[in-house]
Protein backbone atom coordinates (compact mmCIF):
# COMPACT_ATOMS: atom_id res chain seq x y z
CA UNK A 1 -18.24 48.37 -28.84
CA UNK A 2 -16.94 44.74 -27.65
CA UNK A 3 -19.47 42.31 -27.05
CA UNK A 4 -18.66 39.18 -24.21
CA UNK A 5 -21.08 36.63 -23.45
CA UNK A 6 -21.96 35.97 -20.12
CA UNK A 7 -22.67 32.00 -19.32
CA UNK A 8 -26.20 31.11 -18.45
CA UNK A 9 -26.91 30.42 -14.77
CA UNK A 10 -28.22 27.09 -15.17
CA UNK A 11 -25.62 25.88 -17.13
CA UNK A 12 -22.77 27.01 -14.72
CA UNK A 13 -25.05 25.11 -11.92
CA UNK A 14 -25.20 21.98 -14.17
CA UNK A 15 -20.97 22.13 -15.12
CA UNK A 16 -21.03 22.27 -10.99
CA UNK A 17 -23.19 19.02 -10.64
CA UNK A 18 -21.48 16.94 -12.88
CA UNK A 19 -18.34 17.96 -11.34
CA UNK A 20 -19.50 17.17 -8.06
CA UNK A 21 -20.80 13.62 -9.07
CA UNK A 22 -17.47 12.63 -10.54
CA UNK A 23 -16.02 13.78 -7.88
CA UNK A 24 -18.07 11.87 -5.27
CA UNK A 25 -17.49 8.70 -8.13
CA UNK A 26 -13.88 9.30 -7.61
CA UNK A 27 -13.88 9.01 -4.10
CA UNK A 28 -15.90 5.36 -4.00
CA UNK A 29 -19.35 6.49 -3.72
CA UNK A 30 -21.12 3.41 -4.51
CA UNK A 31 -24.34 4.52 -5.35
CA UNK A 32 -22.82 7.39 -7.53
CA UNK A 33 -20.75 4.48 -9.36
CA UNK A 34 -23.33 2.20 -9.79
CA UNK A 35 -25.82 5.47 -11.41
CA UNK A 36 -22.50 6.24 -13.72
CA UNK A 37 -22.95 2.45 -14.86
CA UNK A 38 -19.56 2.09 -13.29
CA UNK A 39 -20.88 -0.40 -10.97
CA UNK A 40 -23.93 -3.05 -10.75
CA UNK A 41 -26.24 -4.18 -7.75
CA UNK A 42 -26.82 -8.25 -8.31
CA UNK A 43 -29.33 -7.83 -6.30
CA UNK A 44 -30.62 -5.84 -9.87
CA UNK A 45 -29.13 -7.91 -12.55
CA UNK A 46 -30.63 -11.43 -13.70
CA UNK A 47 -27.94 -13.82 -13.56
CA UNK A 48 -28.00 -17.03 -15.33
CA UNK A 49 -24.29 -18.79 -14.26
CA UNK A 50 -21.19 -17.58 -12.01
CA UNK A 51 -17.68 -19.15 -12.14
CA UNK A 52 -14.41 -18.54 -10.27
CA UNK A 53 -10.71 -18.52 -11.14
CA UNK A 54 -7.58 -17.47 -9.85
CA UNK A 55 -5.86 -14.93 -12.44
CA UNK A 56 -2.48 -16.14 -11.19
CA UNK A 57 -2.45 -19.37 -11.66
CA UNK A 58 -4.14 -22.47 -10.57
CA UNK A 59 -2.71 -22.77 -7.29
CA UNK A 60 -1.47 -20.96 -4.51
CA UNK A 61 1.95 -21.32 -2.05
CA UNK A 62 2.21 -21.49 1.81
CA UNK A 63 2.36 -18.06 2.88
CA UNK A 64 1.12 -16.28 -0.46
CA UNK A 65 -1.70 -14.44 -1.29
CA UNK A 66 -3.76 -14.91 -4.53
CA UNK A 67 -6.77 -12.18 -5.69
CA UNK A 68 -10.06 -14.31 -7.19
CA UNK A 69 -12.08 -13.02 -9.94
CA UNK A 70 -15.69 -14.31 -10.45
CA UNK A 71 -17.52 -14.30 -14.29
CA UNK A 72 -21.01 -13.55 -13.87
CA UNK A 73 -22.88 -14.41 -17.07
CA UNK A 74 -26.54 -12.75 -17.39
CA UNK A 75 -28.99 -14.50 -19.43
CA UNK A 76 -28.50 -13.02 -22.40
CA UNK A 77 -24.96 -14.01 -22.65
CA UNK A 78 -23.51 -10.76 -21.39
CA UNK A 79 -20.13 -11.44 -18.95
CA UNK A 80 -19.26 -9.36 -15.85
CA UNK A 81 -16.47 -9.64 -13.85
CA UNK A 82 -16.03 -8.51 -10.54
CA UNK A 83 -13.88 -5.81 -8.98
CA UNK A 84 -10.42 -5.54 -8.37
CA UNK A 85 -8.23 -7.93 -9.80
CA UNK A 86 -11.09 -8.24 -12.04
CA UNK A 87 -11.72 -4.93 -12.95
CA UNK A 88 -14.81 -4.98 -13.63
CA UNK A 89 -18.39 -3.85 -12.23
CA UNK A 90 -19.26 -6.54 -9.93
CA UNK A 91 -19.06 -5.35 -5.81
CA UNK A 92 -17.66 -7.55 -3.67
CA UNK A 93 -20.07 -7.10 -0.95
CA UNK A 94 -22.75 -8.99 -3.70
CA UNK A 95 -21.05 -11.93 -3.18
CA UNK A 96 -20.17 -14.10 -0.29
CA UNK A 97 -16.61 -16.51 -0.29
CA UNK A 98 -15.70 -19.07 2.16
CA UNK A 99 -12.57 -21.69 1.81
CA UNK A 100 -11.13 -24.08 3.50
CA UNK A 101 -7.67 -25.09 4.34
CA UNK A 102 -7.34 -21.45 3.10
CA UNK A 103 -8.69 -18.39 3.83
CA UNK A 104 -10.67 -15.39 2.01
CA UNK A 105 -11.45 -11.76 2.85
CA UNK A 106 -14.09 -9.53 1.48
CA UNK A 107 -12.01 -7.92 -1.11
CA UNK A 108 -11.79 -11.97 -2.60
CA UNK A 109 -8.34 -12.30 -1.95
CA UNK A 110 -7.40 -16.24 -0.72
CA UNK A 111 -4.65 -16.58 1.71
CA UNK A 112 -2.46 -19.58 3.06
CA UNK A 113 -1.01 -20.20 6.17
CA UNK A 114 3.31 -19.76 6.05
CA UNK A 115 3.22 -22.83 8.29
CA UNK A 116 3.43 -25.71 5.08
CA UNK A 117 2.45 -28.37 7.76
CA UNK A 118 -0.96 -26.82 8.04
CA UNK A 119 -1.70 -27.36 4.57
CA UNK A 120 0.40 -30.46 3.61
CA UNK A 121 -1.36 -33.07 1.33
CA UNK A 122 -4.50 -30.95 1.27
CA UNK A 123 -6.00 -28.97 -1.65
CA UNK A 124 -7.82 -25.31 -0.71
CA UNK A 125 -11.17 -24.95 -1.86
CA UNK A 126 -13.26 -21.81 -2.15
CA UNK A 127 -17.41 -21.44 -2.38
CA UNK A 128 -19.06 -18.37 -3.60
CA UNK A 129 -22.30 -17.63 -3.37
CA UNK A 130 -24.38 -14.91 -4.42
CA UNK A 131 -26.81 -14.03 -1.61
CA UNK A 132 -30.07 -12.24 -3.73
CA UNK A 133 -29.58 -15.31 -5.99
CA UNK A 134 -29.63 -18.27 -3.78
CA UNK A 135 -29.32 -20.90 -6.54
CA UNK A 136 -26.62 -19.45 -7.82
CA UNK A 137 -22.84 -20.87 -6.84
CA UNK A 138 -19.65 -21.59 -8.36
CA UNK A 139 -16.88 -24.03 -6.17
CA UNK A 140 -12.90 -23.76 -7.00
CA UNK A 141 -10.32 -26.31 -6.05
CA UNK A 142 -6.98 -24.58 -5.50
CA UNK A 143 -4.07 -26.77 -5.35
CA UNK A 144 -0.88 -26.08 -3.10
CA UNK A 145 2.20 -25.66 -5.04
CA UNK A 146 5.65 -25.54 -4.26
CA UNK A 147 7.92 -24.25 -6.80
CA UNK A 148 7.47 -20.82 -5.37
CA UNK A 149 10.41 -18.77 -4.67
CA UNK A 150 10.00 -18.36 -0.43
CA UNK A 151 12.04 -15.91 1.57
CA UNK A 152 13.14 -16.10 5.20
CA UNK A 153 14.17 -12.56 6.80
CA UNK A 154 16.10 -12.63 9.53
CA UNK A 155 17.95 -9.28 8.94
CA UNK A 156 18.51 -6.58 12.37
CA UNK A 157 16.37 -3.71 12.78
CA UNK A 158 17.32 -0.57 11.02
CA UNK A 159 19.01 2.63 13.22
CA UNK A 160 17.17 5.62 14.86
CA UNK A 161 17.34 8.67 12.88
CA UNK A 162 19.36 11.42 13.82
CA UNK A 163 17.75 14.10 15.73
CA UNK A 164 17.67 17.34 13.46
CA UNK A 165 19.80 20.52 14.54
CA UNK A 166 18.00 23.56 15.90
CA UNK A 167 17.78 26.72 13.94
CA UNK A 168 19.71 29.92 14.28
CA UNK A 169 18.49 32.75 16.11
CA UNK A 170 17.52 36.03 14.31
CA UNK A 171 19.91 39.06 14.38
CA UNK A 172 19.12 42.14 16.48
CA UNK A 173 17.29 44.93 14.69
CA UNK A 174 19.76 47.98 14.00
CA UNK A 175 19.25 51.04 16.15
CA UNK A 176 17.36 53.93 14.43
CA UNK A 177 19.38 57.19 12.97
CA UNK A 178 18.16 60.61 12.96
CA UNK A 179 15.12 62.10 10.98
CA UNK A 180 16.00 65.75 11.81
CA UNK A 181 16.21 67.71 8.49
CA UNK A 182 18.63 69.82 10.09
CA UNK A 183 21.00 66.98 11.30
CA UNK A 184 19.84 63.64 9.50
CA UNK A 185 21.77 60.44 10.12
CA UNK A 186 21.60 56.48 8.77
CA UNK A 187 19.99 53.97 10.80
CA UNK A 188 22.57 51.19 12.02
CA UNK A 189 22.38 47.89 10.46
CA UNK A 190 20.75 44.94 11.42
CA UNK A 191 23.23 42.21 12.90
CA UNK A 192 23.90 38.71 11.41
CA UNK A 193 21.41 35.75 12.38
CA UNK A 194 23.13 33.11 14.30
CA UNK A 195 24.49 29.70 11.94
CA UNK A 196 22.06 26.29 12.80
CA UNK A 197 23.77 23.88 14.77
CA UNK A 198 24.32 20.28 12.76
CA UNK A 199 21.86 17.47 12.70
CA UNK A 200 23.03 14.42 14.33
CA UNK A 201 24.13 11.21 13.26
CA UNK A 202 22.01 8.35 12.58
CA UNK A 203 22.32 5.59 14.78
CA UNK A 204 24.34 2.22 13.63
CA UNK A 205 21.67 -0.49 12.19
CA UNK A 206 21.09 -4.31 14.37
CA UNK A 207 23.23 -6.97 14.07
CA UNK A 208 21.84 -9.67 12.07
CA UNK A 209 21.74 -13.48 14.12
CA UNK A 210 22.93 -16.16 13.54
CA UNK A 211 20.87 -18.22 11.39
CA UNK A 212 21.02 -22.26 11.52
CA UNK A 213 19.50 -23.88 8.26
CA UNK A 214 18.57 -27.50 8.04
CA UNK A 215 17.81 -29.30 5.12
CA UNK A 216 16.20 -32.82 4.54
CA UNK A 217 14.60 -34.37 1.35
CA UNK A 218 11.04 -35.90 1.18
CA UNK A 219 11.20 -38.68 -1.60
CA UNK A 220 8.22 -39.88 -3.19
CA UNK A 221 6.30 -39.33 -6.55
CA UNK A 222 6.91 -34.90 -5.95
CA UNK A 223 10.24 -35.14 -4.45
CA UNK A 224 9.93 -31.90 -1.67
CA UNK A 225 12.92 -30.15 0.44
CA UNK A 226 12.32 -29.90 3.66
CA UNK A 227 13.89 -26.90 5.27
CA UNK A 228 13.93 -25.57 8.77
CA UNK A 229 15.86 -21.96 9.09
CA UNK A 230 16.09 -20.96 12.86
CA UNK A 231 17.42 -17.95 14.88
CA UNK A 232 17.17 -15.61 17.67
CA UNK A 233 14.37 -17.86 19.31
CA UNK A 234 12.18 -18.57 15.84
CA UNK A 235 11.87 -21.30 13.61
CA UNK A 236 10.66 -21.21 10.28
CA UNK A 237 9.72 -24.54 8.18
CA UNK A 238 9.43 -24.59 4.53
CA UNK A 239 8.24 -27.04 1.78
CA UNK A 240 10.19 -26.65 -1.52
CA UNK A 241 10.04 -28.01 -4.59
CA UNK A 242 13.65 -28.53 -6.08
CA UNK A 243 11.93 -28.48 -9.81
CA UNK A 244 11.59 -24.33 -10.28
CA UNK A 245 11.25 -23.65 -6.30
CA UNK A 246 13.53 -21.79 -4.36
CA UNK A 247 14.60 -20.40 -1.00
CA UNK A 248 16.89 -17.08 -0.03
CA UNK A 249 17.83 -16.80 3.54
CA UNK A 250 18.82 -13.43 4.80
CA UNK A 251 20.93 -11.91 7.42
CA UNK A 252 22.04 -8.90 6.47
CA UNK A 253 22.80 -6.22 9.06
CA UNK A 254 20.16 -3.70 9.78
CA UNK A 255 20.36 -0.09 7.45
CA UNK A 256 21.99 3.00 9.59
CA UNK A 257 19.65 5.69 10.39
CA UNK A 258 19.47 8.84 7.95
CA UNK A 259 21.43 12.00 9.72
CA UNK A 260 19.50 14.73 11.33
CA UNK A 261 18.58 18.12 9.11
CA UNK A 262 20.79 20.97 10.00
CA UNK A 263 18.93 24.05 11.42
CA UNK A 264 18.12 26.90 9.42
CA UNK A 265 19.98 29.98 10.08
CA UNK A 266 19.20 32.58 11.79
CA UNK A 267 17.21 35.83 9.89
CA UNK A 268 19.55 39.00 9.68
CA UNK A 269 18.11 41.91 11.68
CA UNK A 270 16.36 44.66 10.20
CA UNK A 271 18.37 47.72 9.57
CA UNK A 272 17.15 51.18 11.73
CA UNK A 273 15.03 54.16 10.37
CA UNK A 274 17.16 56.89 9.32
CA UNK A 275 17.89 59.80 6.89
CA UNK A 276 21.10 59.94 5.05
């Protein structure tokens, strides 16, 4: 006689548990995370120290964006970093950022204005602060660089797709034969389903305008370009450093529009009842 082992009750319940918590982990459950040891509360961990950086590099271009990482350091020497660019267990939402000349969200990602004369001959400088520990705050200064390689897009729009074809009809069923023993007869077959008609064409991308560029340079001590690129109605103004900065301008016309589907044909009709 074969012998199978059924699994104990409680220990298909528990297999279901832990599959539900990493499941709810997974989808950025918080309190889940932080029970996993995935994430802490500062409000729960003694913190002796916090400092800032910017993983990227020490300073940040006009119009670029720049993730921050903070090091918390407990007590006893242990480091945590915080999440995102940091990867590590720290949440966001312990901390709170604030710059100026720049900007921060709550994710701790700074941001500068594209406009250069906004931030000209300043230097960005972020504050964090850890609200359950009040004494507790670490102060970057981010200077504004220019050897950055900018882009100015002034390219058309792309085309409208192409509207897709409609399908075939179906084919009529066949008519039915004759079941009489005495005089049986095939059913007729079922006609042909109809062909889809064609998708259409895509429609022809935008023109690109025509793009005026003006270039002056700034001497001093950090020699800068100063570059203006205009068209259709907007101006764009750009700092660049000619020692590893850069600028590409483009006008390219706008991408044509994919080409509709073609319908589906048509399903053949179903062939009649019917003895042979």
């Amino acid at each position: 006689m074969s012998r199978f082992r059924i699994p104990h009750l409680m220990s298909l319940r528990w297999a279901a548990c832990l599959g539900m918590v990493f499941l709810l982990a997974l989808s950025g459950c918080t309190p889940i995370k932080v029970k996993l040891g995935m994430k802490v509360y500062l409000a729960k961990t003694p913190v002796a120290s916090i400092a800032v950086n910017l993983p990227k590099g020490p300073g940040i271009a006009p119009g670029e964006k720049s993730p921050l990482v903070v090091v918390v350091t407990e007590p006893d020497g242990k480091v945590l970093q915080t999440e995102g660019a940091g990867h590590g267990k720290v949440l966001w939402k312990d901390l709170t950022a604030t710059a100026s000349v720049a900007t921060v969200n709550q994710k701790g990602v700074v941001s500068l204005a594209r406009d250069p004369r906004i931030s000209d001959g300043k230097v960005a400088h972020v504050t964090i602060t850890v609200p359950s520990h009040p004494d507790i705050r670490a102060e970057l200064d981010i200077p504004i660089r220019y050897n950055y390689a900018f882009t100015s897009n002034f390219s058309g729009s792309p085309g409208a797709s192409g509207m897709n074809g409609s399908d075939g009809m179906a084919g009529s069923s066949g008519s039915n034969g004759s079941t009489d023993p005495n005089n049986p007869s095939p059913g007729g077959n079922g006609g042909n389903g109809t062909n889809g008609s064609d998708g259409q064409d895509g429609g022809p991308g935008g023109g690109a305008p025509p793009v005026q560029v003006r270039v002056a340079l700034r001497s001093g001590s950090d020699p800068l370009l100063q570059v203006s690129v205009s068209a259709a109605g907007h101006n764009k103004l750009y700092l660049v450093d000619p020692e590893g900065g850069s600028l590409t301008v483009r006008a390219d016309g706008g991408p044509g529009g994919s080409g509709g589907k073609g319908g589906r044909g048509g399903q053949g009709g179903s062939g009649g009842y019917g003895n042979a």
